[in-house]
Structure formats: C-alpha cells, structure tokens
Protein backbone atom coordinates (compact mmCIF):
# COMPACT_ATOMS: atom_id res chain seq x y z
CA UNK A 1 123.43 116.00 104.69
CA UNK A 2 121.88 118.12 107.44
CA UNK A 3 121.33 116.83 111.15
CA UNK A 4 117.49 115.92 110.53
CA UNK A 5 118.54 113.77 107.78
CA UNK A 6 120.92 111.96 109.28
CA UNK A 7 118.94 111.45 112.23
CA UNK A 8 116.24 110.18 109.68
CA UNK A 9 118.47 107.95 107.97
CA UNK A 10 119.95 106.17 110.95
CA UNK A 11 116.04 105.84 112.44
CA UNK A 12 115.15 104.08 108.89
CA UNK A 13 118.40 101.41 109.55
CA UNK A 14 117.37 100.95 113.59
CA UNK A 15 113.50 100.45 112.57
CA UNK A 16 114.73 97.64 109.18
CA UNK A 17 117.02 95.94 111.44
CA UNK A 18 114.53 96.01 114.36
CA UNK A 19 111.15 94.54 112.50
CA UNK A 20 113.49 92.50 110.39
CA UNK A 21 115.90 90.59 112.98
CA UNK A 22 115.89 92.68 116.57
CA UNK A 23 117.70 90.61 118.91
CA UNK A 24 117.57 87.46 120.74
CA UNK A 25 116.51 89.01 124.05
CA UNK A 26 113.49 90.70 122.34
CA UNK A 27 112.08 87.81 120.81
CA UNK A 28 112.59 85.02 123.18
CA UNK A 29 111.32 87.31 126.18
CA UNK A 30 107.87 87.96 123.79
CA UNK A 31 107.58 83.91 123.31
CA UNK A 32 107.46 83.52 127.18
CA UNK A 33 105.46 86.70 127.60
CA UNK A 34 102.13 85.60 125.58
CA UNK A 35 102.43 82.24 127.32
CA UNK A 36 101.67 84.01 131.07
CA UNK A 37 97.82 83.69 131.21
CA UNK A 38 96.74 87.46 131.72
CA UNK A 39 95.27 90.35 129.74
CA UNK A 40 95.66 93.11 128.79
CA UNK A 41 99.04 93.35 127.11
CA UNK A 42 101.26 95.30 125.51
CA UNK A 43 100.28 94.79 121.68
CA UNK A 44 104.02 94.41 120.93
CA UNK A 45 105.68 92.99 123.24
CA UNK A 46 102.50 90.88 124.87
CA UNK A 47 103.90 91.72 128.42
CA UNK A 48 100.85 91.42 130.74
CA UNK A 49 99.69 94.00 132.87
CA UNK A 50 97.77 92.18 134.98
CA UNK A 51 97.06 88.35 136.73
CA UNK A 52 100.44 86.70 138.30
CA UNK A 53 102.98 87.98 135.68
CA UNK A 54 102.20 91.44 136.06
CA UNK A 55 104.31 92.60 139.24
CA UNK A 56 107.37 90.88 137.81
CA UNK A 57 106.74 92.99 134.53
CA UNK A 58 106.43 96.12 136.69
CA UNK A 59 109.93 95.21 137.68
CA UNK A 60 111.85 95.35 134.60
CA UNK A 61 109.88 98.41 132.81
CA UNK A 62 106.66 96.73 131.42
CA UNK A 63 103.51 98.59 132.97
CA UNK A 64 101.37 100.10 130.94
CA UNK A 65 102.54 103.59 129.66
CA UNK A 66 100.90 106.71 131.07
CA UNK A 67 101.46 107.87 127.50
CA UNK A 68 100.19 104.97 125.44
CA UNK A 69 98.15 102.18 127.87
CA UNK A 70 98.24 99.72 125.21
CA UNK A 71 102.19 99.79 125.11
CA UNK A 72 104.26 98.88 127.84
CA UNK A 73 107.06 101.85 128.93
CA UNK A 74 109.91 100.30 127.94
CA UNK A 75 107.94 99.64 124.31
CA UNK A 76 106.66 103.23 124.33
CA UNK A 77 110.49 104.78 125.23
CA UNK A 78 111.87 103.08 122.35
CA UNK A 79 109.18 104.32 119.97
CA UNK A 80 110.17 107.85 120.98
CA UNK A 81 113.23 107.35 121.52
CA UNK A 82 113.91 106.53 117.58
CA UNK A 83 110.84 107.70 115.94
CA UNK A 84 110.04 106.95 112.49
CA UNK A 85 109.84 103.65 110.71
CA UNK A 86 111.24 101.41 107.47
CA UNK A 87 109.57 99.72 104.61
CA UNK A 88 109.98 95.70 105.41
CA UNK A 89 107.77 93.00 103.58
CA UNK A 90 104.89 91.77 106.54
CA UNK A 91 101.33 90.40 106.02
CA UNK A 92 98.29 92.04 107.33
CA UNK A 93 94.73 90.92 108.70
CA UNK A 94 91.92 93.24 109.16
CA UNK A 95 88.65 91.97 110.49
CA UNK A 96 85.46 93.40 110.42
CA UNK A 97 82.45 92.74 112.62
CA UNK A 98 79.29 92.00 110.03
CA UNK A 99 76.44 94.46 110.59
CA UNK A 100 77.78 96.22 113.61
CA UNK A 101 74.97 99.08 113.17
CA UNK A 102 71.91 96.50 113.53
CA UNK A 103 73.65 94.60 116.20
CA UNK A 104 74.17 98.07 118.18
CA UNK A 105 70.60 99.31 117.54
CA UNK A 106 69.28 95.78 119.19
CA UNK A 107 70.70 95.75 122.03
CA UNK A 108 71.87 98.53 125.04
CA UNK A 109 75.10 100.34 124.56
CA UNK A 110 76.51 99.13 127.48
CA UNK A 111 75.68 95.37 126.13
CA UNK A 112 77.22 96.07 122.98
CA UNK A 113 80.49 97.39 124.72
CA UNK A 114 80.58 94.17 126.52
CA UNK A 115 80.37 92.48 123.24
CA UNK A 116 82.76 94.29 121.54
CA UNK A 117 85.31 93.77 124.18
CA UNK A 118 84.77 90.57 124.22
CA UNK A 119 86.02 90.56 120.62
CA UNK A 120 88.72 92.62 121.20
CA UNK A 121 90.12 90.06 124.18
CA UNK A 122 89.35 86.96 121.80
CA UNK A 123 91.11 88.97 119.17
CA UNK A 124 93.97 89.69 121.05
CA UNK A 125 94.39 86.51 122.33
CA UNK A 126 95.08 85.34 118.74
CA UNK A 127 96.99 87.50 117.41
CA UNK A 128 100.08 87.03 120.08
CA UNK A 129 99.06 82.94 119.76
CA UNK A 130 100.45 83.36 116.18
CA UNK A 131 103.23 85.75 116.59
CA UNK A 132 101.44 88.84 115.44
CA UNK A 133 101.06 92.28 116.45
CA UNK A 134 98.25 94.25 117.26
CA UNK A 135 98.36 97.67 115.34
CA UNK A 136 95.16 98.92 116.46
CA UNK A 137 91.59 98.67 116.90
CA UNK A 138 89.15 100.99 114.83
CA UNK A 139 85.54 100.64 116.04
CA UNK A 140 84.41 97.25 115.06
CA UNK A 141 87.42 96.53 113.43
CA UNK A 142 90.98 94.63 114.38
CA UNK A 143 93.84 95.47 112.57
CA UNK A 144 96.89 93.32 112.84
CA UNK A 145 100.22 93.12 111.24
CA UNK A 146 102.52 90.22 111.31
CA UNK A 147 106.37 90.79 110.45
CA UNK A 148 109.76 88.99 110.45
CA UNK A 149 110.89 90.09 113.97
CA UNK A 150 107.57 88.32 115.53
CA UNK A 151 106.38 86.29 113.51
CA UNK A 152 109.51 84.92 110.99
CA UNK A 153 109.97 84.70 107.12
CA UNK A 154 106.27 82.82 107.56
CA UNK A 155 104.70 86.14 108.56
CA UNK A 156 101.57 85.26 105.60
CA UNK A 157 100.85 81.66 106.87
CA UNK A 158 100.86 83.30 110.46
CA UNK A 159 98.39 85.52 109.24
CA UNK A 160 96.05 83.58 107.57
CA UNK A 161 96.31 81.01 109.92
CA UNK A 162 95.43 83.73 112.96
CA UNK A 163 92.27 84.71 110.61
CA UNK A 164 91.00 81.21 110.64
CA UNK A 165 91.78 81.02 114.05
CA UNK A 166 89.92 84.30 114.62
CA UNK A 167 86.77 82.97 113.33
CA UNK A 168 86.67 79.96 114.66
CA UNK A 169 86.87 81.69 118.39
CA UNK A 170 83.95 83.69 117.35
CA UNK A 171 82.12 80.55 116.87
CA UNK A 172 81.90 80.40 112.96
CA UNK A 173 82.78 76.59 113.39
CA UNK A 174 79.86 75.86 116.24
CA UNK A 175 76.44 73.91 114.84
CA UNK A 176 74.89 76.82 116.72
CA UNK A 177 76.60 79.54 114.16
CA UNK A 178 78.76 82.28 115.76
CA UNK A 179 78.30 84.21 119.19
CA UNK A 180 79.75 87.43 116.74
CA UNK A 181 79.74 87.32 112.70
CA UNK A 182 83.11 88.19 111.38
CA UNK A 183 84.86 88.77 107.91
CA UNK A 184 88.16 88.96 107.20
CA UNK A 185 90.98 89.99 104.98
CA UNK A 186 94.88 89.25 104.72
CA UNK A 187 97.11 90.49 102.20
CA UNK A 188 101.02 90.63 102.00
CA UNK A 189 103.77 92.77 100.61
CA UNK A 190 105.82 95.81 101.18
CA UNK A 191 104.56 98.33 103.89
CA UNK A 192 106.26 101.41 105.90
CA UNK A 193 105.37 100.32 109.50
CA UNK A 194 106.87 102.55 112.56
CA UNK A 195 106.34 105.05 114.66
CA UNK A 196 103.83 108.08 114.07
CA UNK A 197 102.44 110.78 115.63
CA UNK A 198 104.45 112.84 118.38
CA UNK A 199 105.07 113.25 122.26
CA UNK A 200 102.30 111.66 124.16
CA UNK A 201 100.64 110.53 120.75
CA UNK A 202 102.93 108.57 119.12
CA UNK A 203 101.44 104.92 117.84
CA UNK A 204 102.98 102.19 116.42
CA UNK A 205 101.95 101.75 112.74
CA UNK A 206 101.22 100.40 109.00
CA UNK A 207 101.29 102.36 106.20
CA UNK A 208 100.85 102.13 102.38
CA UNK A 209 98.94 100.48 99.71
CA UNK A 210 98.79 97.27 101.21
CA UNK A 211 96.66 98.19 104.40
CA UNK A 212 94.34 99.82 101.89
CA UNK A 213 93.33 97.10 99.72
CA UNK A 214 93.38 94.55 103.29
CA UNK A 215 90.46 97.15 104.30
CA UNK A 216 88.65 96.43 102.05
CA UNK A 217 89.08 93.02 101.85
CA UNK A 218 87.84 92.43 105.40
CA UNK A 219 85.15 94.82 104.08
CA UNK A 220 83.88 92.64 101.06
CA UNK A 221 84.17 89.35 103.16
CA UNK A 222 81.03 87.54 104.34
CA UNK A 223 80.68 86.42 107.94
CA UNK A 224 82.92 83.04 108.31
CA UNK A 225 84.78 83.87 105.65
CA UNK A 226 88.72 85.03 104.59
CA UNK A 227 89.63 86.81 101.46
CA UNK A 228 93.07 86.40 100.71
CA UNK A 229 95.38 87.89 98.24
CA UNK A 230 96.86 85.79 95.94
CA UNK A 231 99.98 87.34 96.60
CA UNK A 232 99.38 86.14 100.30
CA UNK A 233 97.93 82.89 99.44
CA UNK A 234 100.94 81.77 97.50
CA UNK A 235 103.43 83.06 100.28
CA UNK A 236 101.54 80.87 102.66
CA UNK A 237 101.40 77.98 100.98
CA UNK A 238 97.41 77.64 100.17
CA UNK A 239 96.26 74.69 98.10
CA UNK A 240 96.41 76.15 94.24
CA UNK A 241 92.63 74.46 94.10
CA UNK A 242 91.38 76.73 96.46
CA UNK A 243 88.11 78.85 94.65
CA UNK A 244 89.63 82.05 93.38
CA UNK A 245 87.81 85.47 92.74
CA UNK A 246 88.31 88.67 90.91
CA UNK A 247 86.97 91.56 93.20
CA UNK A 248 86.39 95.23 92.37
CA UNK A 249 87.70 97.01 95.35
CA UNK A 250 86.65 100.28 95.75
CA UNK A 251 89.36 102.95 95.31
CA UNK A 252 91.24 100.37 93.41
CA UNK A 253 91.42 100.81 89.07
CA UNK A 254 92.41 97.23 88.77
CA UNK A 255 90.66 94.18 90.04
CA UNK A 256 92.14 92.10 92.96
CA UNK A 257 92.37 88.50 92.54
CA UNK A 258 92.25 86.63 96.40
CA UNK A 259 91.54 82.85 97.16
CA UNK A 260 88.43 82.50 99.13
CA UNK A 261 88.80 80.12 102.59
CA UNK A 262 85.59 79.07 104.20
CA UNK A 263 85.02 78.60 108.45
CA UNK A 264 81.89 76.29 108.65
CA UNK A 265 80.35 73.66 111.28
C-alpha cells in the first residue's frame, strides 16, 4: 500500500474511534464547557470565547482559530492535523426558517441580521444543551449533527428532543405564536462526517445520503412542526401512535415515511 493510503487508512481508524468513543478528557471537559454561561463557542468542543470562562480557555489552547473562528485552535489543529473522516451511525437536524424571503423584504437588512443572529445564538444554545454539534449554518438554515462521542448511543432522541427544544425557544409554544417560524427535520443512519476542505479552509463535516433527505425534510416541514424519519423515530423511542406520513422528497425515487410531532400553545 503506498504512503497516502496508509496515511488514509490510519486517519479513517483515528476519526471512528474519535466520533465513536474519544476519550474521557474530551468529553467530560465539553460537559463543563457548555455549562459556562458565554457565547460564542467552539461548535465542537462548546469552549467559550468570551464572558468569565474565556481567559481560562485562552490558557489551555481554546481561542478562536485565526483559521476557522467558529473552532477553537486546539479543535482546528486536530482537524488538520489528521484530516479526513469515517462513516459512524449519528442523527441529524436541519432547520429551516419559514419564508425567510418575505420576512427579509419587510424589514431593513440590518434588522433582519439581528434576527437571524438571534436564531443562530438560540440555536446554538440548544444544540450543546443536548450534546450536539453544530456543523454549520447555511443562510437561514442550522444544520446539526449529533454522534456517539457527544451525544451517546441516544444520539436520535438527542436530536429530536433538541428540535422540539428548538422550536419551543423560537416561541412556537407562546399563546402569542413564535417571535421566528421554524420547520424542522431529523433523520438517522450511517453518514461520513470529518474533516474537508484544506489549509486555512478545512471544516468539520456530514456527508452522504442522510443529510440529503434531512434537507429536505426541514424543507417540507411547516412552521412548529418536526418531520422525523421513521428510522429516527423508532431509534428514539417515539410513541408508535404518533400520525405518520408518506412524503415525496424531491431528488428522492422512493417515498419517505417520517412521524409528524407538533409544537403548539
């Protein structure tokens, strides 16, 4: 086997071992980082780069990267360090802000960057409350992934749980509807998540069929509402009663089947 191989092959075993176990170190020093009350954070570690825990980060590697300022260094180093990635079996949420265009053409663009950030902080927020990952934000969009390392072999309840959660913070629950309308999708399965990208530009993410059809889940859903494959739904333990639906997914030559879940006053 040539060098490049080799070097592939023993990136593949690092990243599987990594998203599937890492160590002790890596994922009791994330539980105490997302409970220090600061943002932002580095969406995989959740070390904060700002408020009181921020000059203590500073001190053992964790500003933000002059490469990557949503990763922390010592995040960012390992990425390069052993770039490339592993298929592993983690659940993903996408959610999608409901008529973006009309709420952008109503109001100033600097009022609809405060409201989008807004999101983004709720959404952030979140994700690290449940032991997720943020893989990246697209626009109006928040893509998340939750995996074994982070968020244990529960990885789809901790998703579907963060996508109720999600909604609820963005007021779907209030008498007084929500302060942002949201959809969402999850979905489960095998993905290749890792490193991509090179130098300066490398990015942490998911791959594969499975972030497809969650795309257009969160694309199909209604405001307040979760579509959730049953694939998903069974690994996190949804009531069998819930209303079920066949969608026709675009891109997709079969239908999907999901369970529908509901955030209401």
């Amino acid at each position: 086997m040539n060098p490049t191989g080799s070097r592939g092959d023993r990136n593949e075993a690092y990243w599987r071992d990594y998203l599937t176990r890492g160590s002790g170190a890596e994922h009791y020093g994330r539980l105490l980082f997302k409970r220090i009350p600061s943002n932002p954070r580095c969406r995989l570690c959740a070390a904060p780069f700002a408020g009181v825990g921020a000059p203590v980060m500073r001190l053992i590697g964790k500003q933000p990267s002059n490469s990557n300022p949503h990763m922390c260094s010592a995040c960012f180093v390992n990425l390069q360090r052993h770039h490339g990635g592993a298929e592993i079996d983690a659940s993903l949420l996408f959610a999608d802000i409901r008529g973006s265009t009309t709420l952008a053409e109503s109001m100033s663009p600097g009022a609809f960057h405060d409201l989008l950030d807004r999101f983004y902080t709720v959404a952030i927020k979140v994700v690290f409350k449940h032991d997720g990952a943020i893989d990246k934000f697209v626009g109006d969009e928040l893509v998340a992934i939750f995996f074994p390392l982070l968020s244990g072999e529960r990885h789809a309840e901790r998703a579907v749980e963060a996508a109720q959660a999600l909604l609820r913070a963005t007021g779907h629950a209030d008498p007084g509807g929500p302060w942002l309308p949201v959809g969402a999708g999850v979905n489960s399965g095998r993905v290749w998540f890792g490193a991509v990208g090179d130098g300066e530009h490398t990015e942490l993410t998911a791959l594969g069929d499975r972030v497809n059809v969650t795309a257009r889940l969160a694309s199909a859903a209604q405001a307040g509402e979760v579509l959730v494959t049953t694939e998903a739904a069974s690994a996190a333990g949804l009531d069998p009663t819930l209303e079920r639906r066949s969608l026709e997914l675009k891109g997709k030559a079969e239908a999907t089947d999901v369970v529908t879940l509901r955030v209401v006053p």
